[in-house]
Each structure stands twice: as C-alpha cells, then as structure tokens.
N, C-alpha and C. Protein backbone atom coordinates (compact mmCIF):
# COMPACT_ATOMS: atom_id res chain seq x y z
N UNK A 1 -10.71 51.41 27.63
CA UNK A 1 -9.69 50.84 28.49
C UNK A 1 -10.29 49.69 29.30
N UNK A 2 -9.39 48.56 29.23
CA UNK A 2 -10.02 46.96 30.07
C UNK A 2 -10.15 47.59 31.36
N UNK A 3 -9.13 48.42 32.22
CA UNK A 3 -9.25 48.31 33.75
C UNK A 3 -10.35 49.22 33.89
N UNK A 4 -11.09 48.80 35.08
CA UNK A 4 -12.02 49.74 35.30
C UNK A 4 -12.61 49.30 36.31
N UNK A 5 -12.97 50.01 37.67
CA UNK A 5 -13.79 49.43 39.29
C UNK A 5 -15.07 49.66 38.90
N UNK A 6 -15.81 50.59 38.49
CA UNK A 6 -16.75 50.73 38.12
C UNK A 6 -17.30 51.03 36.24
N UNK A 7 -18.17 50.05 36.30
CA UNK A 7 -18.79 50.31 34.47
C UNK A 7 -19.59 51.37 34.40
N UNK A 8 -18.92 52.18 33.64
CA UNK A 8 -20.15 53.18 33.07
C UNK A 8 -21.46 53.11 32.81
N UNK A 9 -22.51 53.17 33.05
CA UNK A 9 -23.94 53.05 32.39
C UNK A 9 -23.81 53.40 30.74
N UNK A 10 -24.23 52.60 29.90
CA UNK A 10 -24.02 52.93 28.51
C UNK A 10 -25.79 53.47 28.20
N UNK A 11 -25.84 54.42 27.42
CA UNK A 11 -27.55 54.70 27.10
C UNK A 11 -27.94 54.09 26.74
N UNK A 12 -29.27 53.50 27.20
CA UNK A 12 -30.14 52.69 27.16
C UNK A 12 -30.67 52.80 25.61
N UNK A 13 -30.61 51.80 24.80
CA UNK A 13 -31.35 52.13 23.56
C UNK A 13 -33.09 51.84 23.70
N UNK A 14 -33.73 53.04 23.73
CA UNK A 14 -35.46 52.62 24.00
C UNK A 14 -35.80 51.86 23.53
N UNK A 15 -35.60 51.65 21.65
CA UNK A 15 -36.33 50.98 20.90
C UNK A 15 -36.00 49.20 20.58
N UNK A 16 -34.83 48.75 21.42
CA UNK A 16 -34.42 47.44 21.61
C UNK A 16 -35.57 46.93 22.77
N UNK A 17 -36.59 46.09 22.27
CA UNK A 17 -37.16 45.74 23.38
C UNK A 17 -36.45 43.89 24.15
N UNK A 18 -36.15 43.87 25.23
CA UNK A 18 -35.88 42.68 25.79
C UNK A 18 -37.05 42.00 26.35
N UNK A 19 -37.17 40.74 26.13
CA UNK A 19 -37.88 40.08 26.87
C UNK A 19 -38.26 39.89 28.52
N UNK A 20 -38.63 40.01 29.30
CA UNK A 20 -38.58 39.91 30.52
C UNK A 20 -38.04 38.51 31.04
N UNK A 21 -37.89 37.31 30.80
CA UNK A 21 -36.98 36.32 31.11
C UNK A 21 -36.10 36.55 30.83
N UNK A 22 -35.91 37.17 29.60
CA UNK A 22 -34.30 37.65 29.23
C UNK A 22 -33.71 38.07 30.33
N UNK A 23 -34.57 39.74 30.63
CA UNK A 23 -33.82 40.46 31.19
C UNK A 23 -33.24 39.79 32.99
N UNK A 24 -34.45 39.10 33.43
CA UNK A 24 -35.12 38.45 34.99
C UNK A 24 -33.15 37.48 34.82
N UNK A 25 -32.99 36.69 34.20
CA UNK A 25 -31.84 35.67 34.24
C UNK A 25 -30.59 36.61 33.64
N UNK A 26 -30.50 37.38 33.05
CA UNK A 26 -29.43 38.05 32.92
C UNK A 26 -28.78 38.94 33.06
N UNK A 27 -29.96 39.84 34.12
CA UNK A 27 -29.00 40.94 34.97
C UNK A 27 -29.27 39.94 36.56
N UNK A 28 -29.30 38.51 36.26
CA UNK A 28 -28.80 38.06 38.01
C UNK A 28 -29.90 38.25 38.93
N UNK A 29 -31.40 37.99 38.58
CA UNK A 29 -32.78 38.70 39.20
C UNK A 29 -32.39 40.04 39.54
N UNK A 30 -32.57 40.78 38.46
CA UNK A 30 -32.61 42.59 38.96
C UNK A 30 -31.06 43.02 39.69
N UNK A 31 -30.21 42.03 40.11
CA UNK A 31 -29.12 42.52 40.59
C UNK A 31 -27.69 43.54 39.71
N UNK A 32 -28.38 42.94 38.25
CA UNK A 32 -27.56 44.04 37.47
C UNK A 32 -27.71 45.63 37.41
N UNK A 33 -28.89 45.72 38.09
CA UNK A 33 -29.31 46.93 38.27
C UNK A 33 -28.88 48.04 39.02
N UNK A 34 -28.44 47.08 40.44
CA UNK A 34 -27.75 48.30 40.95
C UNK A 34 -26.68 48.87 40.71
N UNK A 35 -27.21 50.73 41.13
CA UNK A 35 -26.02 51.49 40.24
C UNK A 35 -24.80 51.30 40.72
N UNK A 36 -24.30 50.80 41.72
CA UNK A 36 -22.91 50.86 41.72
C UNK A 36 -22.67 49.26 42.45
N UNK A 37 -21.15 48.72 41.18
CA UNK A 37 -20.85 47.08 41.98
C UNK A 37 -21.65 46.24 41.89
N UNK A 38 -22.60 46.21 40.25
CA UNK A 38 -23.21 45.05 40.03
C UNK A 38 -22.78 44.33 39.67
N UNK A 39 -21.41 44.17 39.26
CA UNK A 39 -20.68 42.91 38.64
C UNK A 39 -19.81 42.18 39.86
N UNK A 40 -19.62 42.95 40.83
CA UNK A 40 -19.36 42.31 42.55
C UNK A 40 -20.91 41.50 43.00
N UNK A 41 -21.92 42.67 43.04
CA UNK A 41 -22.70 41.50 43.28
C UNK A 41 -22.97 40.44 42.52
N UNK A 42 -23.18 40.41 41.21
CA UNK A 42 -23.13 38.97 40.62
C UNK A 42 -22.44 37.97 41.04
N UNK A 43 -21.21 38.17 41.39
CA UNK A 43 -20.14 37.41 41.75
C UNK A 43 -20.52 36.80 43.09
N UNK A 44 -21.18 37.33 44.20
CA UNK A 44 -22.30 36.99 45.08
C UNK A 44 -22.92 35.67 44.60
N UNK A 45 -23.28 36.10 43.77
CA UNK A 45 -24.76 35.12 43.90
C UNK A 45 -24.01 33.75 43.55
N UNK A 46 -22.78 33.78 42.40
CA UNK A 46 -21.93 32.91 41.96
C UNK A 46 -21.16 32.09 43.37
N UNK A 47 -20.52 32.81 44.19
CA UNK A 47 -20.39 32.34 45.80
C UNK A 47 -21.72 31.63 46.32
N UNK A 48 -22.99 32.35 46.47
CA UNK A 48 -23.84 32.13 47.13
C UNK A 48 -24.23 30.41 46.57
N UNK A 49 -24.08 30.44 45.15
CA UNK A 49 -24.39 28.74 44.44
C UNK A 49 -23.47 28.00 45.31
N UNK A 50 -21.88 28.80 44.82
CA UNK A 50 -20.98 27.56 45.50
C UNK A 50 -21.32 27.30 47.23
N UNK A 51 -21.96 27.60 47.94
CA UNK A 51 -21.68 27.31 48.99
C UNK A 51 -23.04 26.41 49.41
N UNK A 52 -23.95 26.04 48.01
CA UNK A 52 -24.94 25.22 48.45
C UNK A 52 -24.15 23.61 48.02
N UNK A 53 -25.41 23.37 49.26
CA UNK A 53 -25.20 21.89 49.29
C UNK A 53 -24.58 21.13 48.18
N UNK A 54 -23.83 19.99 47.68
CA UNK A 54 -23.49 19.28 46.45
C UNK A 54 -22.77 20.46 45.03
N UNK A 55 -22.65 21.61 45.66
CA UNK A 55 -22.35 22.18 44.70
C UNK A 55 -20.52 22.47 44.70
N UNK A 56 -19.77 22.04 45.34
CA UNK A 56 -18.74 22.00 45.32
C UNK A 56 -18.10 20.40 44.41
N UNK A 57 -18.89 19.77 44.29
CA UNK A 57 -18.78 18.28 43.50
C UNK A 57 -18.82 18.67 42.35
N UNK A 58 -17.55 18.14 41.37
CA UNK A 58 -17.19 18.34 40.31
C UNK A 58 -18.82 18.10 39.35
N UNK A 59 -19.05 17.26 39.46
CA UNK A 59 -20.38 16.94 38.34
C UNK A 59 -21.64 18.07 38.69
N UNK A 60 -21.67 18.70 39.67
CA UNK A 60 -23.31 19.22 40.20
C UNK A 60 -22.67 20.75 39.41
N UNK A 61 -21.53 21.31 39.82
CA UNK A 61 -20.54 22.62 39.49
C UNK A 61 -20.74 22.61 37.81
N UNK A 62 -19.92 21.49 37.45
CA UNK A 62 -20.30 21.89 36.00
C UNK A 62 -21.01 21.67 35.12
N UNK A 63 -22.15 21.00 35.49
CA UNK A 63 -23.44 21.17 35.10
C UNK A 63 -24.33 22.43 35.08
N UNK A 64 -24.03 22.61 36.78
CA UNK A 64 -24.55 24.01 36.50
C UNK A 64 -24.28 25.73 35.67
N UNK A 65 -22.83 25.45 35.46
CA UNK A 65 -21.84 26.60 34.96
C UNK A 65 -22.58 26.24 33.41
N UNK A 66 -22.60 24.96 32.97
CA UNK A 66 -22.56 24.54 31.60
C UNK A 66 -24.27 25.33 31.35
N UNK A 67 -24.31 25.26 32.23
CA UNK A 67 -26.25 25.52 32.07
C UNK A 67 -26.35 27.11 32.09
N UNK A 68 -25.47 27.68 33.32
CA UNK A 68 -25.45 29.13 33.40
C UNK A 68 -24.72 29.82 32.13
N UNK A 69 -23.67 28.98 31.33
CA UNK A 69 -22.63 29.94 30.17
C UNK A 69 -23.59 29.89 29.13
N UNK A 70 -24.41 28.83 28.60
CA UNK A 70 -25.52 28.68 27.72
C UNK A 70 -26.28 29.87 27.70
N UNK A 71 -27.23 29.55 28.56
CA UNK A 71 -28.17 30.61 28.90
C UNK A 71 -27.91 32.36 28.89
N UNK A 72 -26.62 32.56 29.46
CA UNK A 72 -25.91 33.75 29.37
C UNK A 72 -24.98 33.93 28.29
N UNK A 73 -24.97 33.16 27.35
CA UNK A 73 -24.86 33.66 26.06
C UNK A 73 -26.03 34.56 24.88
N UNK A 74 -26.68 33.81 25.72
CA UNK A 74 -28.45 33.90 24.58
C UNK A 74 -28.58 35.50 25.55
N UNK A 75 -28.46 35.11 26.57
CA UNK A 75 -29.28 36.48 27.10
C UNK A 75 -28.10 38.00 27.23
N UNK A 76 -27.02 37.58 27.15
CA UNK A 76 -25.63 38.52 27.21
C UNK A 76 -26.05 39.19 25.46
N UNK A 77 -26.31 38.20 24.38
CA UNK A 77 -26.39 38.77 23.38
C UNK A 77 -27.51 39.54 22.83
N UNK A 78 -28.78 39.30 23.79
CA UNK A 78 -29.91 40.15 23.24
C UNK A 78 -29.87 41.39 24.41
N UNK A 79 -29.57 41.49 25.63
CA UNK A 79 -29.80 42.36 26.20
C UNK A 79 -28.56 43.40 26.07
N UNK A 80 -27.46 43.38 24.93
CA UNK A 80 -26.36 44.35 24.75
C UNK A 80 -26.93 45.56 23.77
N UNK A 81 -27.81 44.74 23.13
CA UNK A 81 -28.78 45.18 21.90
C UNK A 81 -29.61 46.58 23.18
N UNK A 82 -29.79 46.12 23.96
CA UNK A 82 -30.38 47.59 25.08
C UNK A 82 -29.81 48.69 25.44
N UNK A 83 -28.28 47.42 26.66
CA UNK A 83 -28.07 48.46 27.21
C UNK A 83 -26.31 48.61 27.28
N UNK A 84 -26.59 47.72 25.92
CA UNK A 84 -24.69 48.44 24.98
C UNK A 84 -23.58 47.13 25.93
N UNK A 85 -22.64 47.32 24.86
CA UNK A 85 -21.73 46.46 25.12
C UNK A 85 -20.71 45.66 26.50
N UNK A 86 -21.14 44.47 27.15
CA UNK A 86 -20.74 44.77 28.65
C UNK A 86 -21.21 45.62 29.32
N UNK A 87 -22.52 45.91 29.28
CA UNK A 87 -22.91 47.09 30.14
C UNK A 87 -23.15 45.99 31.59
N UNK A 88 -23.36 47.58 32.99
CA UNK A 88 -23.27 47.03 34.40
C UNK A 88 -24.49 45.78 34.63
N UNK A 89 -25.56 46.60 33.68
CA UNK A 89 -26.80 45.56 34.01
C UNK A 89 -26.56 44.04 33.88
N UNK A 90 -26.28 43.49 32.91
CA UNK A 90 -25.65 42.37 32.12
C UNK A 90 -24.65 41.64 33.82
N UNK A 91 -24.99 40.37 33.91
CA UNK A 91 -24.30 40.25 35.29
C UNK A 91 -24.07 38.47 35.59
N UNK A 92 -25.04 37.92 34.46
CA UNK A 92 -24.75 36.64 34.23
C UNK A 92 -23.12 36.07 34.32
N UNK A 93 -22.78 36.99 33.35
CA UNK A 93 -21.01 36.55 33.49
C UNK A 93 -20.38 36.69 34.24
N UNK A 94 -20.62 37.09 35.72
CA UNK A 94 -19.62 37.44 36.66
C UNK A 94 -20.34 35.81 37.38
N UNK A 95 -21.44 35.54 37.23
CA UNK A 95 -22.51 34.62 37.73
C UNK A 95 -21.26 33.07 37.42
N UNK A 96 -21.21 32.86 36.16
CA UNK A 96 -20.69 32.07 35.23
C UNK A 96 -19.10 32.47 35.74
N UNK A 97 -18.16 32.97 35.88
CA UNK A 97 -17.06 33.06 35.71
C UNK A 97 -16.59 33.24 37.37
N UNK A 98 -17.54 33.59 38.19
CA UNK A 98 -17.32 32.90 39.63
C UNK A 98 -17.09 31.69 39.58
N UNK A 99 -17.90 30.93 39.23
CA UNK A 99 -18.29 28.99 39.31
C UNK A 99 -17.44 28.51 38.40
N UNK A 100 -16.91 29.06 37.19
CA UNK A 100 -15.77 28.37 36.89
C UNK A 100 -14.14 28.52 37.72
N UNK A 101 -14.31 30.08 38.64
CA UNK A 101 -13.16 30.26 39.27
C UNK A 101 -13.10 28.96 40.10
N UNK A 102 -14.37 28.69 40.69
CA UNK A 102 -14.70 27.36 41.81
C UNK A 102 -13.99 25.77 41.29
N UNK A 103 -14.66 26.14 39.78
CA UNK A 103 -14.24 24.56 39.12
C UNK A 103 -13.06 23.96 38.75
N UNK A 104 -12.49 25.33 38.26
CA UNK A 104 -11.04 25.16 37.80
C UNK A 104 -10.21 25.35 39.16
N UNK A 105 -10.59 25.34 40.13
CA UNK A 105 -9.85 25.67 41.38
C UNK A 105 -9.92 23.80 42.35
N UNK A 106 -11.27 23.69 41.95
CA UNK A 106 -11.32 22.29 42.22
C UNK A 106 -10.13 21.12 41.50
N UNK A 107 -10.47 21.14 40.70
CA UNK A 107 -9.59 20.94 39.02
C UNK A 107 -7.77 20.83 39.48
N UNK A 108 -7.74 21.83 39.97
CA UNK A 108 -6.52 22.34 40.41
C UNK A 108 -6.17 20.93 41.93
N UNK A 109 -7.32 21.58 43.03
CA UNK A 109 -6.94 20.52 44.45
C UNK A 109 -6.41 19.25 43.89
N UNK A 110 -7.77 18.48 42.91
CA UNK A 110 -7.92 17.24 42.55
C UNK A 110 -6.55 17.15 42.21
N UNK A 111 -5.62 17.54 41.16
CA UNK A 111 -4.76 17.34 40.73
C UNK A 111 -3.15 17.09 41.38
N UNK A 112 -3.08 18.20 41.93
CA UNK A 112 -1.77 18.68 42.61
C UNK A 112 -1.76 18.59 44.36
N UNK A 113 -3.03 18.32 44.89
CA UNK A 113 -2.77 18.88 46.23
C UNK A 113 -3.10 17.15 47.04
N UNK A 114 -2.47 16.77 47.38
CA UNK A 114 -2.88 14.87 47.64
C UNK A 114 -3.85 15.19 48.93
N UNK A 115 -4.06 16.41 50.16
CA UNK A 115 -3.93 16.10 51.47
C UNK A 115 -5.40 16.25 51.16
N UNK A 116 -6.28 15.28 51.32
CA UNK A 116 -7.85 15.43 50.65
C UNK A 116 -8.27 16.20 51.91
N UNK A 117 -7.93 15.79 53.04
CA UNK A 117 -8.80 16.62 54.52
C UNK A 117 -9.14 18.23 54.26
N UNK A 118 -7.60 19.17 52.91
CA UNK A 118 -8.13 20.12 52.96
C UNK A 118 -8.72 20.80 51.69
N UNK A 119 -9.87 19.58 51.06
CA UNK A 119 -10.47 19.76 49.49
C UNK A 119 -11.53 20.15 49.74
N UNK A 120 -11.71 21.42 49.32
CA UNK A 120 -13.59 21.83 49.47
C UNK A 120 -14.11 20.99 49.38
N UNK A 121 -14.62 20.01 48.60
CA UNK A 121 -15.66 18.54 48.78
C UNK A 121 -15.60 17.76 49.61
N UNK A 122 -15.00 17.93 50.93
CA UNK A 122 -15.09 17.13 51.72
C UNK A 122 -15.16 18.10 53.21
N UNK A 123 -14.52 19.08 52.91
CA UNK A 123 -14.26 19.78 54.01
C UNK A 123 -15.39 21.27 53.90
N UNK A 124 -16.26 21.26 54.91
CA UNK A 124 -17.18 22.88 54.69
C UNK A 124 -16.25 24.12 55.05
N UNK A 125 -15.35 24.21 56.54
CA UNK A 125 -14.44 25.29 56.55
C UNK A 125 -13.49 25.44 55.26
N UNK A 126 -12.94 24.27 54.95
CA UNK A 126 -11.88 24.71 53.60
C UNK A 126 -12.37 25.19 52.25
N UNK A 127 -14.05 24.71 52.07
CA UNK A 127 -14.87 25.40 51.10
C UNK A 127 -15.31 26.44 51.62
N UNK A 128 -15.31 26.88 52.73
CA UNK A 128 -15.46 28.63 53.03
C UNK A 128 -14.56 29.58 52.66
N UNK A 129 -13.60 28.62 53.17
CA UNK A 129 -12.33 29.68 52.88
C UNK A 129 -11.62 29.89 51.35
N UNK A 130 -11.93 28.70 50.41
CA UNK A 130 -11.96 28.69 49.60
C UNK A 130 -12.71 29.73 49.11
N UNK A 131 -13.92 29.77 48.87
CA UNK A 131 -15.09 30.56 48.33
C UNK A 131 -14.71 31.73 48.56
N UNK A 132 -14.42 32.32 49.62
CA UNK A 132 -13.89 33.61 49.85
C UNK A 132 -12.31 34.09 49.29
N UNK A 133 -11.63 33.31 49.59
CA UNK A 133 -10.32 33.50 48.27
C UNK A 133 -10.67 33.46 47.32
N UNK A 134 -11.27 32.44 46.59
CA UNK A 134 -11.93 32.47 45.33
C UNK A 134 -12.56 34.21 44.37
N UNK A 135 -13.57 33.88 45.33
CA UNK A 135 -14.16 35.52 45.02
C UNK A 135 -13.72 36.54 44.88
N UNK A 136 -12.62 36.94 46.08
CA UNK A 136 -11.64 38.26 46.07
C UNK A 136 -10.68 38.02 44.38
N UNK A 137 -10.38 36.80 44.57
CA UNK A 137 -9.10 36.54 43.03
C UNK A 137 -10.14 37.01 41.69
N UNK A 138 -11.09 36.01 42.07
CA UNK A 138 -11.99 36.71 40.69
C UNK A 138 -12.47 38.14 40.58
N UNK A 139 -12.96 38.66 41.04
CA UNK A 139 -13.31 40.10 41.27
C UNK A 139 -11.92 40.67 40.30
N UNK A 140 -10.68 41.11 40.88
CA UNK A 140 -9.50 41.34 40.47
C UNK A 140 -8.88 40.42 39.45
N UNK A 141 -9.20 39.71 39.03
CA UNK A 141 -9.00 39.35 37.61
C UNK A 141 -9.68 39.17 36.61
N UNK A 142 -10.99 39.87 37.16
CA UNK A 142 -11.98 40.30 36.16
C UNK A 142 -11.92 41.85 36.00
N UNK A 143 -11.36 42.39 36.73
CA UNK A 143 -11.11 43.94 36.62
C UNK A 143 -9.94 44.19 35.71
N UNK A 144 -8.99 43.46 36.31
CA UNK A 144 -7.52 43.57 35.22
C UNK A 144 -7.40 43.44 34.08
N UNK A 145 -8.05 41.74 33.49
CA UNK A 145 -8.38 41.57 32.27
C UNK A 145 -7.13 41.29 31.73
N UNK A 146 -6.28 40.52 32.31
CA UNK A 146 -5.63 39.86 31.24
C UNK A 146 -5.68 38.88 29.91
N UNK A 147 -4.85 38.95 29.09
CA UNK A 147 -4.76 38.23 27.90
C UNK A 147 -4.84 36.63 28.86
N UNK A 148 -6.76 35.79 28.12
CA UNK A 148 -7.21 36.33 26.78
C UNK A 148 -8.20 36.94 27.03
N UNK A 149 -8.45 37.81 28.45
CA UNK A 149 -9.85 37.94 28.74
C UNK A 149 -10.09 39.15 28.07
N UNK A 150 -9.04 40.25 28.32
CA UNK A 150 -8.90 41.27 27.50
C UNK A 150 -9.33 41.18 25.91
N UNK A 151 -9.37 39.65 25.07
CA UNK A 151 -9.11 39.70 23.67
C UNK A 151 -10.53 39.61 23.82
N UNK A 152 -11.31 38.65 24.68
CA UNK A 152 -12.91 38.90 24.73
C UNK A 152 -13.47 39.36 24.82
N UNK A 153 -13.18 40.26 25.67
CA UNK A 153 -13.59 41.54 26.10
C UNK A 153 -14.08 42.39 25.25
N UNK A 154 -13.15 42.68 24.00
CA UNK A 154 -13.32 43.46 22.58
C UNK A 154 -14.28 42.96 22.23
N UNK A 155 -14.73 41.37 22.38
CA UNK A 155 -15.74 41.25 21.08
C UNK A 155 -16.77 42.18 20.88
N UNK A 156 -17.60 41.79 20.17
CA UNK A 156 -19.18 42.34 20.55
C UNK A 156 -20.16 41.11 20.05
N UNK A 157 -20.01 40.28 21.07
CA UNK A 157 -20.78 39.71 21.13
C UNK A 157 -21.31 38.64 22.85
N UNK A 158 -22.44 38.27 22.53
CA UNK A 158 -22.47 37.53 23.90
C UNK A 158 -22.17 36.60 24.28
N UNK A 159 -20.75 36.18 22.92
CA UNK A 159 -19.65 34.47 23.81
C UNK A 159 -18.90 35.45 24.13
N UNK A 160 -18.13 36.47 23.48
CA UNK A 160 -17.09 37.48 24.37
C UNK A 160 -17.41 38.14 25.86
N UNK A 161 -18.90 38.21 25.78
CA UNK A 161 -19.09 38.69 27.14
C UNK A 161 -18.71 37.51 28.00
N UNK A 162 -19.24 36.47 27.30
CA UNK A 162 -19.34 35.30 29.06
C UNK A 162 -17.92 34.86 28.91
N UNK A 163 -17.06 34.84 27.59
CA UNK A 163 -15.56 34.43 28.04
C UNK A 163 -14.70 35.08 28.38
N UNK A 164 -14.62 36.70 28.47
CA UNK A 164 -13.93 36.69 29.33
C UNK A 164 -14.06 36.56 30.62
N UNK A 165 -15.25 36.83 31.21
CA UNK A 165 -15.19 36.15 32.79
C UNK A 165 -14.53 34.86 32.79
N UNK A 166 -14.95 34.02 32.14
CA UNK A 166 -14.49 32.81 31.98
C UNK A 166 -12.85 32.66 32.33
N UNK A 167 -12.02 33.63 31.32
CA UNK A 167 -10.76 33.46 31.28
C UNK A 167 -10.12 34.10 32.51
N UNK A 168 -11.18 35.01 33.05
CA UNK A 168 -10.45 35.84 34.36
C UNK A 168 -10.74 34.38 35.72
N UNK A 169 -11.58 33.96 35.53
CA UNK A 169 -11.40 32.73 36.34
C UNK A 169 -10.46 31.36 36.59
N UNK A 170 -10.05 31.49 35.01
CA UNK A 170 -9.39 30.46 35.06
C UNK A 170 -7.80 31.13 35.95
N UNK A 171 -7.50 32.18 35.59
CA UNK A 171 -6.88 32.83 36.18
C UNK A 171 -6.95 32.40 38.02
N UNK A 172 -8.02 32.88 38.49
CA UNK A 172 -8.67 32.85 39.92
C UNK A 172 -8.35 32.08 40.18
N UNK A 173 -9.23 31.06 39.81
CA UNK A 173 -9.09 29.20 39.96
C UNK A 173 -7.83 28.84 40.78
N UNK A 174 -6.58 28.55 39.69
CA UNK A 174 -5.52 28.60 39.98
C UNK A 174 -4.88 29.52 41.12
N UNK A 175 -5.11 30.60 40.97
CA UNK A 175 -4.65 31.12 42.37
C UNK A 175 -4.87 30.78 43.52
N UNK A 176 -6.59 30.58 43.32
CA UNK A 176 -7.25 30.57 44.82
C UNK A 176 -7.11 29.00 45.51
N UNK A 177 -6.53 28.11 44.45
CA UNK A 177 -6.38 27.08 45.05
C UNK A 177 -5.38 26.64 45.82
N UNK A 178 -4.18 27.48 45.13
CA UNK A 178 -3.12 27.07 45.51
C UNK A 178 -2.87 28.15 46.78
N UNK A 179 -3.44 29.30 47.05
CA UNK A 179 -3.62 30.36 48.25
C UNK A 179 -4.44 29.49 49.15
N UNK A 180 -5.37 28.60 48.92
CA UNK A 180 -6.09 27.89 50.05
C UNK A 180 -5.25 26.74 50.65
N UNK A 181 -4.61 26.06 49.64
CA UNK A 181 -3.99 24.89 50.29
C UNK A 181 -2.24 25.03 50.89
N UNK A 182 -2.24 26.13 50.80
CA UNK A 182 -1.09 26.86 51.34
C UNK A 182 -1.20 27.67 52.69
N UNK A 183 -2.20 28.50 52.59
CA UNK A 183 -2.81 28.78 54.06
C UNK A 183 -3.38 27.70 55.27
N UNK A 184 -4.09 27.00 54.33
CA UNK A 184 -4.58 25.95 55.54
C UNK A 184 -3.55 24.82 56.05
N UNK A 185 -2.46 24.44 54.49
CA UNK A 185 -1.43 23.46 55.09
C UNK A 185 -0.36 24.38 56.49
N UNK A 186 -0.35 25.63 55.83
CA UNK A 186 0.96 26.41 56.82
C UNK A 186 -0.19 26.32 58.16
N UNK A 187 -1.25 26.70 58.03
CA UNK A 187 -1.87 26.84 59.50
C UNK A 187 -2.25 25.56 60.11
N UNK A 188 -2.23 24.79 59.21
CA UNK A 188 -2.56 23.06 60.09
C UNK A 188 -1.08 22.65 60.73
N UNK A 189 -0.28 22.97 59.57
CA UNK A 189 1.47 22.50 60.21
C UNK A 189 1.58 23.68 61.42
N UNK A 190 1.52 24.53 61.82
CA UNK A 190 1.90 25.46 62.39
C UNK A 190 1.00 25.70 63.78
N UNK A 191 -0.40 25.50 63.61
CA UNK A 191 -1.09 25.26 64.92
C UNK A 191 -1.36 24.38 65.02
N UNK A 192 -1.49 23.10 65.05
CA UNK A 192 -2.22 21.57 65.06
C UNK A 192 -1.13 20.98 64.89
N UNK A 193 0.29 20.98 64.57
CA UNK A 193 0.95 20.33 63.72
C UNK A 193 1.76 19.28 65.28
C-alpha cells in the first residue's frame, strides 16, 4: 500500500555489499538511518539547502537538484540491492524532491504571481515562509502518492525511487506557491494595506 507515515525496515540483505560513498550520499550522511522519520528528515536537509545563500535562484536550485537526482539514482539503485525496495535508509529522494518542490514552486511565482516584493529570490521572510509551506506540502504528498508518483513508486528501480519524490513535489511546488502568495498578499492587504 502507497500510504504509509512510517516505512517499514525491509531485511537487510548481508551479502549485498555497498560502497561507503554510496551509502555516506544516499542515506543523506547517516540520516537515513534513523529509526523513525528518516524520510522527514531528509526533507530537512532538502529545506536546510534551500535556505542557503543563492540557493533560491533558479540557476544555483537546479543545478543542484540536477546534480542531487543524478547521483541519487546511481546510489538509490545500488543501495536497494541491501536494504530492499524504497527502504527508510535510502533518503536522497526526499533530499531531491524537496528542491524540486522549491523549483517548481519558484517556476510557479515567476510565472503567475507579478508582485516580485513577495518572490523568495528577493525576499528572505517570503523564502522562509515559503520553505516551510513548501516542506509541510511535500512531506504529505510524498506520503499520499498520487498518480504518477504512485506509478513510480512500483518500479524497482532507482529512477522510480527518485521520481516519485519528484512527482510528489511537483505536486507541492504548486501548492506551496500559490499558499505563500496568498497568505502574504491577504496579510500585506490586510495589515500594511
């Protein structure tokens, strides 16, 4: 079943050995490890990028996502070989599918929202508040798993692992953008106005 708050631990297969860079970049430095809400914390560390410097700028964001979905393909597909399909350890993709919730949410401002004062790239409170809508939407639409994240989900392999985060973001994205520039326009018109 797609829904699920917590991932089962799948048994460790002994005789799959992983590399230690493997493992170091794709459970998120050791953060896949912990037993409970390692795919929340991944999603952390995915916040923790967006809120550095230049990283809300369309070019620095998807460079880096492009660099993180790569890499967490290679390493999503040898470390399943361990510790089984989507297992908790595995955490790159929540890593990756945060920062696209960010990009495609950017994607979104750029497009539809003209009032630039309240575009994460210019503004640090509206990229806070962003980041934090952001995160909550992704979390919950990486749990839900709608079509097509659900169809990725099935694969067995390590582009299915990193796309469906992917697709639960694009999901996010869209929400969290249009929840940010709706909160901050009603609260700019409404206290400041």
């Amino acid at each position: 079943m797609a829904f699920r708050l917590i991932k089962e631990q799948n048994p460790v297969n002994e005789e799959v050995k992983v590399p230690f860079i493997i493992t170091l970049l794709g459970s998120g430095f050791f953060i896949g490890f912990i037993p409970v809400a390692s795919g929340t914390f991944g999603s952390l560390i995915g916040f923790g990028l967006y809120l550095a410097p230049k990283m809300s700028e369309f070019y620095y964001l998807s460079l880096v996502l492009l660099l993180i979905f790569i890499v967490g393909i290679f390493c999503a597909e040898k470390m399943k070989g361990r510790y089984g399909e989507d297992a908790p350890q595995i955490v790159i993709d929540e890593v990756a599918g945060q920062l696209f919730t960010y990009l495609i949410g950017s994607i979104v401002f750029e497009l539809f929202f003209p009032f630039k004062s309240f575009d994460p790239a210019t503004a640090f409170d509206t990229k806070l508040v962003f980041g934090i809508i952001g995160f909550f939407a992704f979390r919950f639409f990486d749990i839900v798993k709608l079509e097509p994240a659900k169809y990725f989900d099935n694969k067995d392999s390590g582009f299915g692992i990193m796309m469906d985060d992917l697709a639960a973001g694009l999901y996010a994205g869209i929400f969290s953008a249009v929840l940010t520039h709706l909160a901050w326009y009603q609260f700019l018109r409404v206290y400041l106005g």
